[in-house]
C-alpha atoms as a PDB file:
ATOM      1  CA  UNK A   1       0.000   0.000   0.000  1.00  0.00           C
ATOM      2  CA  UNK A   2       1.379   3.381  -0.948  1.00  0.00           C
ATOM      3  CA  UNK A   3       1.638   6.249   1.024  1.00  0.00           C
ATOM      4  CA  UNK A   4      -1.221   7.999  -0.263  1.00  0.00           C
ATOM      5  CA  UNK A   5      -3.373   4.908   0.015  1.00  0.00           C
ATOM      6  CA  UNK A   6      -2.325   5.010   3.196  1.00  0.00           C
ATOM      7  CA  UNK A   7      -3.488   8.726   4.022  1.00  0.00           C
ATOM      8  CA  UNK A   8      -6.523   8.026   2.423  1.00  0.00           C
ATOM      9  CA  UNK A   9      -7.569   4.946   5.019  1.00  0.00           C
ATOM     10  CA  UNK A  10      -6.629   7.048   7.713  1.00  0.00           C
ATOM     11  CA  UNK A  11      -8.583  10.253   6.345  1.00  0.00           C
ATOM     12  CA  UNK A  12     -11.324   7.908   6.310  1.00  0.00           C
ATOM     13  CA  UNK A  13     -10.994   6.883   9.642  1.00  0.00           C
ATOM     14  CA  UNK A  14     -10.702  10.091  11.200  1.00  0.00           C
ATOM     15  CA  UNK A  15     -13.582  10.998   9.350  1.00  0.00           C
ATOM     16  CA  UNK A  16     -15.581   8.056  10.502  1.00  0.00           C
ATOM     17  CA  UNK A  17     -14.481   8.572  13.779  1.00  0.00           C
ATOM     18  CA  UNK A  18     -15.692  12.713  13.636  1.00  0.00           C
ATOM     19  CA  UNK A  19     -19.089  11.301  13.203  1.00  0.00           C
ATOM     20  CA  UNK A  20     -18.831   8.955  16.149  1.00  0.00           C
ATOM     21  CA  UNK A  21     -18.691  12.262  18.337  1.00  0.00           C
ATOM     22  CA  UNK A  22     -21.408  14.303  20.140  1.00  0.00           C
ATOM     23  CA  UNK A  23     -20.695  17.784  21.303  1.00  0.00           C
ATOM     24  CA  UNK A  24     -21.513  18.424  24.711  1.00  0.00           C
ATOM     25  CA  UNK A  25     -21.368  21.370  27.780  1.00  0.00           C
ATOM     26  CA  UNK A  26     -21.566  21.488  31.023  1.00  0.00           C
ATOM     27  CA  UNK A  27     -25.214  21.091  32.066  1.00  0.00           C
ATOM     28  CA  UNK A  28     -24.813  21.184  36.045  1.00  0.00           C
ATOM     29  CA  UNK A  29     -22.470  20.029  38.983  1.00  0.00           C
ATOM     30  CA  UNK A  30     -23.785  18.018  41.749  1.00  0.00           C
ATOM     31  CA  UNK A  31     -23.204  15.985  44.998  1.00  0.00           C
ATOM     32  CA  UNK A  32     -24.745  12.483  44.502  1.00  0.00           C
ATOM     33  CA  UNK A  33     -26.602  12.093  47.624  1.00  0.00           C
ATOM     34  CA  UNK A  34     -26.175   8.243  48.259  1.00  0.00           C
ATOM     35  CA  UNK A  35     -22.342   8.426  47.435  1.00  0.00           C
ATOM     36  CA  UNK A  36     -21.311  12.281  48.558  1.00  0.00           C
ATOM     37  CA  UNK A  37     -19.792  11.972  45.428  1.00  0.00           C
ATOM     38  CA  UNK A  38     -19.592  15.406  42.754  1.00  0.00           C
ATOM     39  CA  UNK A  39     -21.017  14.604  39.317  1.00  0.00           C
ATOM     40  CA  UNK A  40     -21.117  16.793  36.393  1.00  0.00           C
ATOM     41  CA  UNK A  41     -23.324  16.244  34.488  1.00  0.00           C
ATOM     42  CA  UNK A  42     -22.865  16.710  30.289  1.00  0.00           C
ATOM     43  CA  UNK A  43     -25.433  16.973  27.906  1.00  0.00           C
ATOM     44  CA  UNK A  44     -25.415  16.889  23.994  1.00  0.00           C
ATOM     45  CA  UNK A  45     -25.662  20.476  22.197  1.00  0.00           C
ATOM     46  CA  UNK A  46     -28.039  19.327  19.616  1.00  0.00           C
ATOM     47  CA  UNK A  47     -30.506  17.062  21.823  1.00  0.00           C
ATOM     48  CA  UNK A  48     -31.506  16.652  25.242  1.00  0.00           C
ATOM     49  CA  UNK A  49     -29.395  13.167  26.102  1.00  0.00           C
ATOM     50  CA  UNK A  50     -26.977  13.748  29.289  1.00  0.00           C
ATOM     51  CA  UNK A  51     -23.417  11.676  30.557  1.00  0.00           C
ATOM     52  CA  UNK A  52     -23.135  12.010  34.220  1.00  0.00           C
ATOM     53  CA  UNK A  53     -19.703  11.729  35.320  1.00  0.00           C
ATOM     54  CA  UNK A  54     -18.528  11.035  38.959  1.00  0.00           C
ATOM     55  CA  UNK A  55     -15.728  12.992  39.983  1.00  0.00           C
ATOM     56  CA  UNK A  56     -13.251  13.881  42.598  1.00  0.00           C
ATOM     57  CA  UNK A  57     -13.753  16.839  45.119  1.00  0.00           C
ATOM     58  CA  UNK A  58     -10.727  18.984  43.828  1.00  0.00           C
ATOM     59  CA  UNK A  59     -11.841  18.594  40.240  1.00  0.00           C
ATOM     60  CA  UNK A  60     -15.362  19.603  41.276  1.00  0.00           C
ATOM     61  CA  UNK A  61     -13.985  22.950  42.755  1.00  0.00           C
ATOM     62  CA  UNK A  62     -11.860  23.464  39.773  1.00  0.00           C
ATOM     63  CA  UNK A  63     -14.878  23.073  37.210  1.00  0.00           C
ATOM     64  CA  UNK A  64     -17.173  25.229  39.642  1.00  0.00           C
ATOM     65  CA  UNK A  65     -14.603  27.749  40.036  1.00  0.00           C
ATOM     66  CA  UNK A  66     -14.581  27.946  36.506  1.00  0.00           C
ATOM     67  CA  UNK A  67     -18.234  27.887  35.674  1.00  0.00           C
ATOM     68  CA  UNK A  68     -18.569  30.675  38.557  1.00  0.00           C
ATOM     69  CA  UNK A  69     -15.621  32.885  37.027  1.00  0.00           C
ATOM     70  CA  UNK A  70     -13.835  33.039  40.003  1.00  0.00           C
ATOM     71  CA  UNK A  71     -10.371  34.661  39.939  1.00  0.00           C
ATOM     72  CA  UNK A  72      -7.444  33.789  42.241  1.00  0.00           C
ATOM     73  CA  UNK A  73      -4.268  35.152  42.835  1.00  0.00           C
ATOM     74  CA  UNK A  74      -2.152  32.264  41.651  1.00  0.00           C
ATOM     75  CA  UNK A  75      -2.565  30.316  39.101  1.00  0.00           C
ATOM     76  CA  UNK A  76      -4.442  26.723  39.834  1.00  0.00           C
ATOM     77  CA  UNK A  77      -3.060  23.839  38.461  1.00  0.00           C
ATOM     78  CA  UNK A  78      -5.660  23.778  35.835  1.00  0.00           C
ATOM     79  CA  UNK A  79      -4.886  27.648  34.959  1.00  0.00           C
ATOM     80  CA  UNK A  80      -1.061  26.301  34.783  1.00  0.00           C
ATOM     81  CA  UNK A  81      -1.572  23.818  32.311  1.00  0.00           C
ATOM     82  CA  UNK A  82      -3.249  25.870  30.324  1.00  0.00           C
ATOM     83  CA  UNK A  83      -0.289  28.808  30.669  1.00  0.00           C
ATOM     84  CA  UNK A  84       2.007  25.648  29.964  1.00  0.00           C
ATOM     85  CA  UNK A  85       0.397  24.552  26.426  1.00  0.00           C
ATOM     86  CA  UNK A  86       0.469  27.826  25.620  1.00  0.00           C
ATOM     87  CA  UNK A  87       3.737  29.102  26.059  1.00  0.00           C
ATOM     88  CA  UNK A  88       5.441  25.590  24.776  1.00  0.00           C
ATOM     89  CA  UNK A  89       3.310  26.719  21.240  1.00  0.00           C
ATOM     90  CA  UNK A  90       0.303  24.137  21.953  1.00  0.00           C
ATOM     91  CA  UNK A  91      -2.895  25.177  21.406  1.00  0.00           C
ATOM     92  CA  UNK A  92      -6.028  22.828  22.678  1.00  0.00           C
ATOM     93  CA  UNK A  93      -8.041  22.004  20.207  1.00  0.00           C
ATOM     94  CA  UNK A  94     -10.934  19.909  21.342  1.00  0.00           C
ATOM     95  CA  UNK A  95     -11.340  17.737  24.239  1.00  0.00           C
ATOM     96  CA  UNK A  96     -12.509  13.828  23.968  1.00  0.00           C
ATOM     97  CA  UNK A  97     -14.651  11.711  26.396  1.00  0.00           C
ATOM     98  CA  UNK A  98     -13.513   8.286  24.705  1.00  0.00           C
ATOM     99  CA  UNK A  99     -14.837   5.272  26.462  1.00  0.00           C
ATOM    100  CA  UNK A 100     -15.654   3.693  30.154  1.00  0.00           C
ATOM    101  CA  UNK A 101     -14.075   0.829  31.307  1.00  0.00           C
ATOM    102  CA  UNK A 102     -14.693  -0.774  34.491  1.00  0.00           C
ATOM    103  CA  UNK A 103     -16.828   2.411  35.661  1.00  0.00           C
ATOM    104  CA  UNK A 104     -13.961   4.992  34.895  1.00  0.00           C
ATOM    105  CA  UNK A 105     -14.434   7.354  31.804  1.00  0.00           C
ATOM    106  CA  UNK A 106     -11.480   8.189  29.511  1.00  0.00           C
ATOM    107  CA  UNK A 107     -10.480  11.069  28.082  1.00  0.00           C
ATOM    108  CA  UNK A 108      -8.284  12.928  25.675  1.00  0.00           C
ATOM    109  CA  UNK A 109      -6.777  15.913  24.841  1.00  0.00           C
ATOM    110  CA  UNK A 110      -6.456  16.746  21.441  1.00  0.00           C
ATOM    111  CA  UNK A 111      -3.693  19.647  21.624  1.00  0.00           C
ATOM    112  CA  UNK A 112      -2.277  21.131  17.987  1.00  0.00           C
ATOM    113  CA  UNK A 113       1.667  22.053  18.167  1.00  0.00           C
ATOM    114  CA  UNK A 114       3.781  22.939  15.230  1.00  0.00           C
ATOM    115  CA  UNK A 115       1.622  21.554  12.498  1.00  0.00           C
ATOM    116  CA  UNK A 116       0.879  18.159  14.298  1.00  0.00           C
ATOM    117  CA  UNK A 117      -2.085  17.285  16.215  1.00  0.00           C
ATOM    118  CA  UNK A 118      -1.210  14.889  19.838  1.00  0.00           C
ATOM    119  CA  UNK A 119      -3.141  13.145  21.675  1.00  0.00           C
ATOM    120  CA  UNK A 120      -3.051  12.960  25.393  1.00  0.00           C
ATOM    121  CA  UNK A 121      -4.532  10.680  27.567  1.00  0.00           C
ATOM    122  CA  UNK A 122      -6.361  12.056  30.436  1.00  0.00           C
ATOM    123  CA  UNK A 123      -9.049  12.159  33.127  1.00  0.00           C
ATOM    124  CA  UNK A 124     -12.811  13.560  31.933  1.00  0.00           C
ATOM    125  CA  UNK A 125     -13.070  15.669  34.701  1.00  0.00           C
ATOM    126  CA  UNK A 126      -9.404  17.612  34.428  1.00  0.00           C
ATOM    127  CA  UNK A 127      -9.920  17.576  31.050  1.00  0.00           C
ATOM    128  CA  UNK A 128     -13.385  19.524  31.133  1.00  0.00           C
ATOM    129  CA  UNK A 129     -11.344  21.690  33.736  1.00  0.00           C
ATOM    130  CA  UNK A 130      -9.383  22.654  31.154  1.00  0.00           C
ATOM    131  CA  UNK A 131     -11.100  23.066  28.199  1.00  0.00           C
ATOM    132  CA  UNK A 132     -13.808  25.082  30.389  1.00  0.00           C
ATOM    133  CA  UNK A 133     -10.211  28.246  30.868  1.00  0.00           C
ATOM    134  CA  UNK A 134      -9.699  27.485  26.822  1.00  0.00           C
ATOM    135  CA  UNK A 135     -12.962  27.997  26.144  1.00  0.00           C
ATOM    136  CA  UNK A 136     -12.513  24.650  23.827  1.00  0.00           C
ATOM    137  CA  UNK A 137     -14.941  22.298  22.618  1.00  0.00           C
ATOM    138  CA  UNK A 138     -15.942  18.972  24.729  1.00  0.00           C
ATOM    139  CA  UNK A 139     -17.085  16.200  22.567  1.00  0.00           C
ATOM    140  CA  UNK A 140     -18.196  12.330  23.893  1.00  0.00           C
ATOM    141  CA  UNK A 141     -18.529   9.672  21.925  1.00  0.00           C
ATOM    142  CA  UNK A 142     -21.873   8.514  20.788  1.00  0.00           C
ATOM    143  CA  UNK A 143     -21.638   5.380  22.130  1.00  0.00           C
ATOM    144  CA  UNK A 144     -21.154   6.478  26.118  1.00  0.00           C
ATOM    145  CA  UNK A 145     -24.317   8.865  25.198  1.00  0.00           C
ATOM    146  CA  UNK A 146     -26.085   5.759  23.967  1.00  0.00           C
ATOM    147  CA  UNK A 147     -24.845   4.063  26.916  1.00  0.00           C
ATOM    148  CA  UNK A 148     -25.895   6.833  29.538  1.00  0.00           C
ATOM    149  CA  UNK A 149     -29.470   5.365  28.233  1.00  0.00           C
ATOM    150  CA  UNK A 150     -32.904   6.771  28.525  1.00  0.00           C
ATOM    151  CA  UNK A 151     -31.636   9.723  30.749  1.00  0.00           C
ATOM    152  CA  UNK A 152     -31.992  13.336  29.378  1.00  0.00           C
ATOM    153  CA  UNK A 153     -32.254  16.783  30.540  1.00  0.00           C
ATOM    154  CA  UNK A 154     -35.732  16.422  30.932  1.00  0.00           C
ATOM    155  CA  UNK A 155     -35.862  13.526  33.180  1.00  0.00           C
ATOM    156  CA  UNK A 156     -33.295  14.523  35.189  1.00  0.00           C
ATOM    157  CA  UNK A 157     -35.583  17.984  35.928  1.00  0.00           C
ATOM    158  CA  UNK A 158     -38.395  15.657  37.086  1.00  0.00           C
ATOM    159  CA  UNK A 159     -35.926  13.193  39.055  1.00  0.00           C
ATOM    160  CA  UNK A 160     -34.706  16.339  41.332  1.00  0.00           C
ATOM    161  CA  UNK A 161     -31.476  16.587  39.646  1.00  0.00           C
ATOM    162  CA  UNK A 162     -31.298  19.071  37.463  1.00  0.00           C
ATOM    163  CA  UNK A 163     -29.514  22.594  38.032  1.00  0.00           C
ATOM    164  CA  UNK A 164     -33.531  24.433  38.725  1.00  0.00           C
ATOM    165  CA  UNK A 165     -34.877  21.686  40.942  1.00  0.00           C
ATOM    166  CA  UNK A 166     -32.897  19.894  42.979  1.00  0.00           C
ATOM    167  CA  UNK A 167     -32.129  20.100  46.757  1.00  0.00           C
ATOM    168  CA  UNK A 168     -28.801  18.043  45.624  1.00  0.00           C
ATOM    169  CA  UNK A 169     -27.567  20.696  43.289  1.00  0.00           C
ATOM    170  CA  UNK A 170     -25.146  23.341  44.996  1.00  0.00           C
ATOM    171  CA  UNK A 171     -24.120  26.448  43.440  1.00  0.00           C
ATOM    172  CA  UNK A 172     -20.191  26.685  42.766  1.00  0.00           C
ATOM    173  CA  UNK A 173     -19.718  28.465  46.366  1.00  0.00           C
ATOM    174  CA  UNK A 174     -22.032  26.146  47.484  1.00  0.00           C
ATOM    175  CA  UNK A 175     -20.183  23.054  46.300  1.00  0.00           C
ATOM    176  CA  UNK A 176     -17.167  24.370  47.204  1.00  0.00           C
ATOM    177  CA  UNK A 177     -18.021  24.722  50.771  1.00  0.00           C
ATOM    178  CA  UNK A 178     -19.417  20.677  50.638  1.00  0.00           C
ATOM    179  CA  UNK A 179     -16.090  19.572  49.259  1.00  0.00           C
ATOM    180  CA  UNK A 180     -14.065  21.682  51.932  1.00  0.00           C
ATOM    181  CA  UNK A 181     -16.205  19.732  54.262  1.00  0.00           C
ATOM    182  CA  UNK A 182     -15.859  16.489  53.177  1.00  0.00           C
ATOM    183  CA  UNK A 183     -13.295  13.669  54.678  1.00  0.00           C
ATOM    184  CA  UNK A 184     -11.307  11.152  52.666  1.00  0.00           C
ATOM    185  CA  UNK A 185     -13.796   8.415  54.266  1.00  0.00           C
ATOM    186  CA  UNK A 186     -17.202   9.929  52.965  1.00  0.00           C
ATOM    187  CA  UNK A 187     -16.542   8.884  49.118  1.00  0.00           C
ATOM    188  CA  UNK A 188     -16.879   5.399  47.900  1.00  0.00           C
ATOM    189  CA  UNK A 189     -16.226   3.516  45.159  1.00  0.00           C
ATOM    190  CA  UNK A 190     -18.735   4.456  42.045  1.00  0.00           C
ATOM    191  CA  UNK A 191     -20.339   1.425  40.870  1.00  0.00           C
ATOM    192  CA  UNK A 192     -23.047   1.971  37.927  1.00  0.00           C
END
């Protein structure tokens, strides 16, 4: 196979691939109330399907830090990163929710430097972190939607979950103050 054969399979692929991928945003943040556990919660731009993701406490400030435009002083590790990419000539260009395996979601960062596009392997919730202080696009793959089931934004407003309703949704100070208050012992292991 020749070298342009060759760039045409993996055009193809990539191509293939593109249409494998949902856009999402950030719909809400959330303490699960059986585990004490953070989720944020995605949902597709272009329908009402949602991907809850359980994260960790300090990701959970990070994201509702973000989503609340608070500024600090220093830069967090998140803001770092960022500062990083940028001044080693990367430039993020979207951001990947991949797969789950074993009840932990994948992720990727899809970063553009000198011409040639890397991939880097990473958690969901830094990842949203940082493409949240880019302002860069989060995609997940169709399949995880498909996978999240029947839930959508609408059932998760009549469930008590959602961002208007819910006695379990905190604001980002809100949240932040929960996680301060949290001890290592309060958070299990997610099991779907």
């Amino acid at each position: 196979m020749g070298a342009r054969s060759v760039w045409y399979a993996v055009r193809i692929y990539l191509l293939e691939e593109l249409r494998l991928l949902v856009e999402v945003r950030v719909q809400s943040l959330w303490v699960d109330g059986n585990t004490n556990t953070p989720v944020v919660m995605l949902k597709e731009l272009s329908g009402e399907r949602v991907l809850p993701i359980w994260i960790g406490p300090g990701e959970a400030s990070a994201i509702a830090a973000e989503l609340a435009a608070m500024e600090f002083a220093r830069p967090l590790t998140h803001d770092l990163l960022c500062a990083v990419m940028k001044q080693l000539g990367g430039s993020l260009q979207k951001v990947v929710i991949n797969r789950v395996e074993d009840s932990t979601y994948y992720a990727e960062l899809l970063v553009l430097k000198n011409g040639e596009l890397i991939s880097l392997d990473a958690r969901p919730s830094d990842s949203i972190a940082i493409a949240l202080r880019s302002d860069t696009q989060i995609f997940a793959h169709e399949g995880l939607l498909a996978m999240a089931g029947d839930l959508n934004a609408g059932e998760f407003e009549s469930t008590g979950k959602d961002t208007s309703t819910s006695s379990s949704f905190m604001g980002p100070d809100e949240l932040e103050e929960h996680l301060r208050a949290l001890n290592p012992e309060d958070f299990g292991r997610f099991t779907p």
